[in-house]
PDB file of N, CA and C in Angstrom:
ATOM      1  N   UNK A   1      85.960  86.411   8.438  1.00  0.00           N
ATOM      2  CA  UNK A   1      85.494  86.521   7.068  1.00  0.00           C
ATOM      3  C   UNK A   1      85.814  87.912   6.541  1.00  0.00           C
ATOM      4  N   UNK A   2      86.355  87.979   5.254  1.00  0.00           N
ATOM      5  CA  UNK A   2      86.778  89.351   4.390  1.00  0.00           C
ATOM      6  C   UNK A   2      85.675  89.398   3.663  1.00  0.00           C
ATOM      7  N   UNK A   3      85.491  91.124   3.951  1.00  0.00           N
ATOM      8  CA  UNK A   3      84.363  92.115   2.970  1.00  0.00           C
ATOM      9  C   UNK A   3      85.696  92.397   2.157  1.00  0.00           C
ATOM     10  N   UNK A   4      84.256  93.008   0.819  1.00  0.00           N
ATOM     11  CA  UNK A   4      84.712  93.399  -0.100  1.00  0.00           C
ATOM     12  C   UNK A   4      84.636  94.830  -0.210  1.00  0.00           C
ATOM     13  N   UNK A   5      86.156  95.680  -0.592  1.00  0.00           N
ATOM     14  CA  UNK A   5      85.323  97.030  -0.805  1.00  0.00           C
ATOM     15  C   UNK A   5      85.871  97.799  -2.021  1.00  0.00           C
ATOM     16  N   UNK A   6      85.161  98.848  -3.027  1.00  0.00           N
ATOM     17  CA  UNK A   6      85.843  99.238  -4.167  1.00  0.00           C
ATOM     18  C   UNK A   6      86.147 100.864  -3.961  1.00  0.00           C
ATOM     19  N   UNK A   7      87.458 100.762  -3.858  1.00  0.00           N
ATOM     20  CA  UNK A   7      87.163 102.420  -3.593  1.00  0.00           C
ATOM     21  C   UNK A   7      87.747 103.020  -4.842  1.00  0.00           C
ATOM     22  N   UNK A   8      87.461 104.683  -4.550  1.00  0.00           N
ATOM     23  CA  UNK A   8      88.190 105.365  -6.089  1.00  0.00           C
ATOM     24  C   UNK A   8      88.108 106.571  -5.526  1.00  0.00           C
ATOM     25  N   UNK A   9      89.443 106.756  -6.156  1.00  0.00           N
ATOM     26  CA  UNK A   9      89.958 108.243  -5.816  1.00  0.00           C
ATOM     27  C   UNK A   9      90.929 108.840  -7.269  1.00  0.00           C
ATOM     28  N   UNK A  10      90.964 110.515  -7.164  1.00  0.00           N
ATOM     29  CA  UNK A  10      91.328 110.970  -8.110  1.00  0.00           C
ATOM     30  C   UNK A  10      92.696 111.540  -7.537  1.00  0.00           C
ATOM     31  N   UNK A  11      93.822 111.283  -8.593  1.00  0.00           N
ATOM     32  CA  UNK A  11      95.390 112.633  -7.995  1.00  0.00           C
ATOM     33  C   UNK A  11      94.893 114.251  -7.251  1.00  0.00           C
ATOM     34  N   UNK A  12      95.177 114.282  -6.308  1.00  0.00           N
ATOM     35  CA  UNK A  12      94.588 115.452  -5.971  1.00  0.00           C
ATOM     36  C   UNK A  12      93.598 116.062  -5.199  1.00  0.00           C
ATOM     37  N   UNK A  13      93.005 114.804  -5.258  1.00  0.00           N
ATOM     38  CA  UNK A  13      91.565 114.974  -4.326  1.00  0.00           C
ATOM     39  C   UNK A  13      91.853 114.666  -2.394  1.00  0.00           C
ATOM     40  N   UNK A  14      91.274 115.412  -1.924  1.00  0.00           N
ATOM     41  CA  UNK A  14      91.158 114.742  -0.534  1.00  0.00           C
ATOM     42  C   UNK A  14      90.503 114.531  -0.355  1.00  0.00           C
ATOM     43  N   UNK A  15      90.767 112.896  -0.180  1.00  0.00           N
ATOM     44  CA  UNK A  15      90.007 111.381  -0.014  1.00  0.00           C
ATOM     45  C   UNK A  15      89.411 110.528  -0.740  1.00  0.00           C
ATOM     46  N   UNK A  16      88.864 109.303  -0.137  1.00  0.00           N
ATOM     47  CA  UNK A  16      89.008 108.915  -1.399  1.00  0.00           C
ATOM     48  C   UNK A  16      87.449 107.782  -1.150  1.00  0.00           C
ATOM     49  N   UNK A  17      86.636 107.395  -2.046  1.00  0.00           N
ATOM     50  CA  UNK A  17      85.454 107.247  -1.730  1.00  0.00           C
ATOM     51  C   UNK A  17      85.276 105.512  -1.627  1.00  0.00           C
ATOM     52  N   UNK A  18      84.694 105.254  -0.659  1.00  0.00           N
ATOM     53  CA  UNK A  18      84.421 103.718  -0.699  1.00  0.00           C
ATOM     54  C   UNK A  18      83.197 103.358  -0.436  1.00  0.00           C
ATOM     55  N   UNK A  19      82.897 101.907  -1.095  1.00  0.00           N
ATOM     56  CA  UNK A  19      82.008 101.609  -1.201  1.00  0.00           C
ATOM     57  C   UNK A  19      81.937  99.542  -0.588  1.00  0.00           C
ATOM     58  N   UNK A  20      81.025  99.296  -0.035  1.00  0.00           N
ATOM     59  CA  UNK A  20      80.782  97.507   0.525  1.00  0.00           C
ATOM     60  C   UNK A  20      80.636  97.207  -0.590  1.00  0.00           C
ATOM     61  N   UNK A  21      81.380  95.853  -1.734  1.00  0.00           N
ATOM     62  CA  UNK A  21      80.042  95.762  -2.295  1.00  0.00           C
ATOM     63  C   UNK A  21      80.944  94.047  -2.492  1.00  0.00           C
ATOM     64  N   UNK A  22      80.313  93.471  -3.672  1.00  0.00           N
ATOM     65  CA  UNK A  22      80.830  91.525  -3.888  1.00  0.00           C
ATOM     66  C   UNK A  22      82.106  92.184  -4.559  1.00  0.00           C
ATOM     67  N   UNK A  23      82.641  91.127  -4.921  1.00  0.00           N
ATOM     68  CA  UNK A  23      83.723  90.986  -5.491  1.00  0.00           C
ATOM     69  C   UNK A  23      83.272  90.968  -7.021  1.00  0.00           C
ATOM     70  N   UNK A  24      82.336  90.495  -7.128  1.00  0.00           N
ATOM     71  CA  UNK A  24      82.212  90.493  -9.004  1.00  0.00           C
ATOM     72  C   UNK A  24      81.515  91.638  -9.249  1.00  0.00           C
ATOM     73  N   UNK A  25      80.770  92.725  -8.830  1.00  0.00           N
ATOM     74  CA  UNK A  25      80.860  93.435  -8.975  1.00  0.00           C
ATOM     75  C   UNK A  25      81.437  94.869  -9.244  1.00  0.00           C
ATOM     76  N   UNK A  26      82.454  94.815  -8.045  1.00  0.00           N
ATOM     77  CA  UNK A  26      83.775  95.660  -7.935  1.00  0.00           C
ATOM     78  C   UNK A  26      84.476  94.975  -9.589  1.00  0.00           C
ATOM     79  N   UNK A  27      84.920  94.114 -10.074  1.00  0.00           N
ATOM     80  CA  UNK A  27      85.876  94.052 -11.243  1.00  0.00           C
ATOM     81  C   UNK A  27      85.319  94.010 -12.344  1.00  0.00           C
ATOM     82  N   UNK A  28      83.688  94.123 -12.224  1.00  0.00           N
ATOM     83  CA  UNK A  28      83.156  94.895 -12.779  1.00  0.00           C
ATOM     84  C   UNK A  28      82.978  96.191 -13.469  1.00  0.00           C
ATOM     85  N   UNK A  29      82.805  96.626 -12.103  1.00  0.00           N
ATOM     86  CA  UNK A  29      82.892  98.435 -12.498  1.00  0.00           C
ATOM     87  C   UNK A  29      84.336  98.684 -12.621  1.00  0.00           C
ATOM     88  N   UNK A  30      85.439  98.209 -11.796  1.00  0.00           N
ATOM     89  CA  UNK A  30      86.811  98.265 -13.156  1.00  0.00           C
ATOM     90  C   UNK A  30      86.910  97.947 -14.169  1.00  0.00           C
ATOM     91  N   UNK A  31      86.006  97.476 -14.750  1.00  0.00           N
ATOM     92  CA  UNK A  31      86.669  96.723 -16.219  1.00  0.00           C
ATOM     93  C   UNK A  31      85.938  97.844 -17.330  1.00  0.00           C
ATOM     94  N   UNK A  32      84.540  98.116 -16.531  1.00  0.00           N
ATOM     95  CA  UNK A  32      83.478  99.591 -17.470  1.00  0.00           C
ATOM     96  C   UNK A  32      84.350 100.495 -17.280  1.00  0.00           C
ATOM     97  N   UNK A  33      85.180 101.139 -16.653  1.00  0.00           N
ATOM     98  CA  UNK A  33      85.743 102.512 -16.009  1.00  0.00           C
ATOM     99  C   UNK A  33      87.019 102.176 -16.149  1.00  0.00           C
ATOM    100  N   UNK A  34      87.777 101.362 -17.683  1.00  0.00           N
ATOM    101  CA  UNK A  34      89.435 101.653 -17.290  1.00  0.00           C
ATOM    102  C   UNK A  34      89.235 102.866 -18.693  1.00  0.00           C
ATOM    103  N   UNK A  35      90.850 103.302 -18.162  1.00  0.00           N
ATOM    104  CA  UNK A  35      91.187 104.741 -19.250  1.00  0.00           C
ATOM    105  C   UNK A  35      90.508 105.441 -18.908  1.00  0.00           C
ATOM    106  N   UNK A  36      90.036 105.999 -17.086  1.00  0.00           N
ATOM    107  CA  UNK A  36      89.960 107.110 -17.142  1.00  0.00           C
ATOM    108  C   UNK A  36      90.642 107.885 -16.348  1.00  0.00           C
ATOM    109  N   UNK A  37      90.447 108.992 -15.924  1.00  0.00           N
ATOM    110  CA  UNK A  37      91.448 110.000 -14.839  1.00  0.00           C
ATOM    111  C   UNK A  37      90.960 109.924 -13.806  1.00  0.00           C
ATOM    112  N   UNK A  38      90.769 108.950 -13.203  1.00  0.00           N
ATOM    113  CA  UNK A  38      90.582 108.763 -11.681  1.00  0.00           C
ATOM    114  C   UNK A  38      90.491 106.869 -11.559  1.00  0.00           C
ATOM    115  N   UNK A  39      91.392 106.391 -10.416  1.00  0.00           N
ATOM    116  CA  UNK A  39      91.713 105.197 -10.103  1.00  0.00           C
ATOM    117  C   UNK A  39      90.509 104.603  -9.283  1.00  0.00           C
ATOM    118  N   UNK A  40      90.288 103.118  -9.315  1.00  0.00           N
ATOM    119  CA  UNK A  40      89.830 102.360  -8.602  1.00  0.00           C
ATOM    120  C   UNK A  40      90.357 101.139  -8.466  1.00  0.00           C
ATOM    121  N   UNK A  41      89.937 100.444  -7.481  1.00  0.00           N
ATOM    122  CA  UNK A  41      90.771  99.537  -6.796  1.00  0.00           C
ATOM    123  C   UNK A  41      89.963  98.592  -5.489  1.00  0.00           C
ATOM    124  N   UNK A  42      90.270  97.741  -5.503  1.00  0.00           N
ATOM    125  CA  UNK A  42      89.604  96.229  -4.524  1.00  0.00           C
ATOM    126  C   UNK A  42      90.362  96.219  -3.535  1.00  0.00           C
ATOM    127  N   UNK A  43      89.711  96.858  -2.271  1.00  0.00           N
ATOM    128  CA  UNK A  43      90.259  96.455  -1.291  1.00  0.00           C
ATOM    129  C   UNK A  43      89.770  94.978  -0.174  1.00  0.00           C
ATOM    130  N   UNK A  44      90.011  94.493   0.471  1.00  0.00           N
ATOM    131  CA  UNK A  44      89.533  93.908   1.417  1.00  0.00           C
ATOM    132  C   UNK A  44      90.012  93.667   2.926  1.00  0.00           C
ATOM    133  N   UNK A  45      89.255  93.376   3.600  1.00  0.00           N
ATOM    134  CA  UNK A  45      89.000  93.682   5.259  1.00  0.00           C
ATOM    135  C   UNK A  45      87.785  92.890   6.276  1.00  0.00           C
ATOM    136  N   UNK A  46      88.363  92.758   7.225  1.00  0.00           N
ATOM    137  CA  UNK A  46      87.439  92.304   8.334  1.00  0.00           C
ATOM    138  C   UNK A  46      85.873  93.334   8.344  1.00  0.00           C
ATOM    139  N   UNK A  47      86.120  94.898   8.382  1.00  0.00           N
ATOM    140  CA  UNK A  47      84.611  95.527   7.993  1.00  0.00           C
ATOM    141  C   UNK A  47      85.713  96.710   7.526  1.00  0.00           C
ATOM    142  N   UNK A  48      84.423  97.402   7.344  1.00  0.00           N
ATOM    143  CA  UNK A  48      85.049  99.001   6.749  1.00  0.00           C
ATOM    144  C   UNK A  48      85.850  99.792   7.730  1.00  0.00           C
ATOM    145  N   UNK A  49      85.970  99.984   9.218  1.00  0.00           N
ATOM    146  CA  UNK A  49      86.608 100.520   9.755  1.00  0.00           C
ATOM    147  C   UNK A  49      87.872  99.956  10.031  1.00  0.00           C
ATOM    148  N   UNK A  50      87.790  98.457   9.544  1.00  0.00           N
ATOM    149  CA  UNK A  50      89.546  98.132   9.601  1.00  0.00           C
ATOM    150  C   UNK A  50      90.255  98.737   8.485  1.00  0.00           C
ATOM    151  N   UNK A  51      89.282  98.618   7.339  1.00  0.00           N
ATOM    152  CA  UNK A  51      90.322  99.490   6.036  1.00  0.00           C
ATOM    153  C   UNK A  51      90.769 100.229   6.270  1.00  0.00           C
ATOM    154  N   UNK A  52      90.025 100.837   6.972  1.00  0.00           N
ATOM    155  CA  UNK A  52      89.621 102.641   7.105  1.00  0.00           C
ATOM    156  C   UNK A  52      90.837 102.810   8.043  1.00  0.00           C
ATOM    157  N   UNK A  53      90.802 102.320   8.844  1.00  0.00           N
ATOM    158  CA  UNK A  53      92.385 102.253   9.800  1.00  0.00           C
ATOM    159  C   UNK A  53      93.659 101.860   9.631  1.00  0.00           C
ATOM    160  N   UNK A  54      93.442 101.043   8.398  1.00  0.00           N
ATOM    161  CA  UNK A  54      94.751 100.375   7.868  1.00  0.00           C
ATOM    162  C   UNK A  54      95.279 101.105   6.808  1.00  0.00           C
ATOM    163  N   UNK A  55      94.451 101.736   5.783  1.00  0.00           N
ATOM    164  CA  UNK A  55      94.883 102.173   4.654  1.00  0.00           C
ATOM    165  C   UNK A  55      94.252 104.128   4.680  1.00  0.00           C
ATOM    166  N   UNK A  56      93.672 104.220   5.834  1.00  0.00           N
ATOM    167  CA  UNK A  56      93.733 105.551   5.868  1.00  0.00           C
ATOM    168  C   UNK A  56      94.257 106.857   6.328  1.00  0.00           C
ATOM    169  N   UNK A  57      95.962 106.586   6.405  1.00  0.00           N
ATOM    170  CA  UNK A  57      96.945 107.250   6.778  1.00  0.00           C
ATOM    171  C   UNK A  57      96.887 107.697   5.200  1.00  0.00           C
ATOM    172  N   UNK A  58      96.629 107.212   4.747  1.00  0.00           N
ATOM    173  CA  UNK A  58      97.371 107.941   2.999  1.00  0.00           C
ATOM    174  C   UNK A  58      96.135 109.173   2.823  1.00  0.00           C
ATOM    175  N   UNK A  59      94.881 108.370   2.747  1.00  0.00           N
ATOM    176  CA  UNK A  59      94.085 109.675   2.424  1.00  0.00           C
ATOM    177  C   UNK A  59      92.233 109.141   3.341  1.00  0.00           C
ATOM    178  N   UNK A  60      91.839 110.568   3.611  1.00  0.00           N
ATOM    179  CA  UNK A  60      90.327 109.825   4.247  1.00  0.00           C
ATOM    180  C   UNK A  60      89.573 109.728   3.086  1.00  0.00           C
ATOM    181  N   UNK A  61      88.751 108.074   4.077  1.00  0.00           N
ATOM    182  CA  UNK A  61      87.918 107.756   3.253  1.00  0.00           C
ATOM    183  C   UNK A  61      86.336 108.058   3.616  1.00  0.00           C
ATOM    184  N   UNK A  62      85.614 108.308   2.613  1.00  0.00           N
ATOM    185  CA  UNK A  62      84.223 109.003   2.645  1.00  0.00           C
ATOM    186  C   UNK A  62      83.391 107.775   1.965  1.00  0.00           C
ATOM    187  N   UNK A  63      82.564 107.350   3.013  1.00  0.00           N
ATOM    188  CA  UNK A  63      81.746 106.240   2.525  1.00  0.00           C
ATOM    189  C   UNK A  63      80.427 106.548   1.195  1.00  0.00           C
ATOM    190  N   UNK A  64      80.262 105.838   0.694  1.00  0.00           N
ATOM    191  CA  UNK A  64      79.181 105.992  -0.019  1.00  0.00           C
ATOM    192  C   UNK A  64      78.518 105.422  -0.273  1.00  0.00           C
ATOM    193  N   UNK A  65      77.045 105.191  -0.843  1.00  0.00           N
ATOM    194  CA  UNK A  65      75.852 104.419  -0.882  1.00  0.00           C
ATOM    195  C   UNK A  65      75.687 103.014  -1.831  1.00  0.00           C
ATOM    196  N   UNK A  66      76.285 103.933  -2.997  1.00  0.00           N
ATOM    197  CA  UNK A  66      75.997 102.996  -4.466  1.00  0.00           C
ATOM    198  C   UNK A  66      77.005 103.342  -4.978  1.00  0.00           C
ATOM    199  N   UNK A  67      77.271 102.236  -6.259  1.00  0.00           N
ATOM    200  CA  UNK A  67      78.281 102.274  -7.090  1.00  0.00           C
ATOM    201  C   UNK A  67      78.017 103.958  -7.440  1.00  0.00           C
ATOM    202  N   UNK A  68      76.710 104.396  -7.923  1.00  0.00           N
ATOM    203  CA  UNK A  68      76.630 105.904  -9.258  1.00  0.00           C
ATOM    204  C   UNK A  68      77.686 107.070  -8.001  1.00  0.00           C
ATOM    205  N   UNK A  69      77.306 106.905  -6.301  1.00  0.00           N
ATOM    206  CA  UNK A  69      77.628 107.819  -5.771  1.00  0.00           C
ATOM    207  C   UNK A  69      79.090 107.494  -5.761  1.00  0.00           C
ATOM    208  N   UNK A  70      79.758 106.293  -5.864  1.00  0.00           N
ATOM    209  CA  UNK A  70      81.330 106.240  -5.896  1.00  0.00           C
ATOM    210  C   UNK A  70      82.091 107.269  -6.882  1.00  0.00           C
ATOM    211  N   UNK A  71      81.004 106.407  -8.599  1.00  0.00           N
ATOM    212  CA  UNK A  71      81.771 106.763  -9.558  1.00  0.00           C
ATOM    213  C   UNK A  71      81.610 108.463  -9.251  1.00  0.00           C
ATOM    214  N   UNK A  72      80.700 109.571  -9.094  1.00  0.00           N
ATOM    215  CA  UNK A  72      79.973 110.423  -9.258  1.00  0.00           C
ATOM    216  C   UNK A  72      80.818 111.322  -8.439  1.00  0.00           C
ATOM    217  N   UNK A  73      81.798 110.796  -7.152  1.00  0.00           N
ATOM    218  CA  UNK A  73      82.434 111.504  -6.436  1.00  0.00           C
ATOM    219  C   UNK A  73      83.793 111.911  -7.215  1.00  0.00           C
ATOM    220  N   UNK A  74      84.129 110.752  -7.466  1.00  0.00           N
ATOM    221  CA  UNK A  74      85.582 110.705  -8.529  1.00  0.00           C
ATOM    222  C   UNK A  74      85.640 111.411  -9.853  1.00  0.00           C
ATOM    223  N   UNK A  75      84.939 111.466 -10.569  1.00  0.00           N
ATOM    224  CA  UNK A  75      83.924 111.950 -11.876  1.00  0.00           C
ATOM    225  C   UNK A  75      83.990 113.847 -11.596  1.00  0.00           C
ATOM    226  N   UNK A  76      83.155 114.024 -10.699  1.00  0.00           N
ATOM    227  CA  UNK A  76      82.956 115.503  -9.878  1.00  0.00           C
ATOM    228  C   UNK A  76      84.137 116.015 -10.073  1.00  0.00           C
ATOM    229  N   UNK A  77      85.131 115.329  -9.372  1.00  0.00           N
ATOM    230  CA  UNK A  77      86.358 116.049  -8.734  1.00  0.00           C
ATOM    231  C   UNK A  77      87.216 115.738  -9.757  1.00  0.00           C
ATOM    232  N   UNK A  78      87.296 115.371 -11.019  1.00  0.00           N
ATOM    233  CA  UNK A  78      88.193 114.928 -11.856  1.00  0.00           C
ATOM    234  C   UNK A  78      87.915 116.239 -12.856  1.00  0.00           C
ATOM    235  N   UNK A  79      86.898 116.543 -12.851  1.00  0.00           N
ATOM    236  CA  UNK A  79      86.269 118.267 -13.966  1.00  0.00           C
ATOM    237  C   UNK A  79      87.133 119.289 -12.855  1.00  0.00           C
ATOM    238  N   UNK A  80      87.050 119.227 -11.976  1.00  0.00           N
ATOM    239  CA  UNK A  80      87.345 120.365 -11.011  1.00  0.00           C
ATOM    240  C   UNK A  80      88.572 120.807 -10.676  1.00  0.00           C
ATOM    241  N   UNK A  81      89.393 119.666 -11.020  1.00  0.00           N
ATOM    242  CA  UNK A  81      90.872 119.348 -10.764  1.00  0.00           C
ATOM    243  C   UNK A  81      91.886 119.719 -12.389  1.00  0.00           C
TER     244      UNK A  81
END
């Protein structure tokens, strides 16, 4: 069975933040959050450490609690950048 996971990351940043969550939720919070300067995106996987192993040669991923701490990481680092 495939989890769902939404992660988001900004150009520039190292790493990139993910989060468990449904599927209608995740295209959700893409659909509130397009046009801005930092990407998100639906991944899916057997659990989080297969993502995390499959797709984390590009950049590490830093888990997070709730959607606010996803957006809030990306958000942060998008002023800073």
């Amino acid at each position: 069975m495939s989890e769902t996971f939404l992660i988001a990351r900004h150009m520039g940043d190292r790493g990139t933040a993910i989060l468990k969550t449904n599927q209608r939720e995740a295209i959700r919070a893409i659909r509130e959050n397009r046009g801005t300067a930092f990407q998100l995106a639906v991944l899916g996987g057997k659990n989080i450490n297969a993502v995390k192993r499959v797709y984390g040669e590009y950049a590490p991923y830093h888990t997070v609690d709730s959607l606010d701490g996803l957006l809030s990481h990306v958000k942060k680092n998008s002023v800073s950048n």
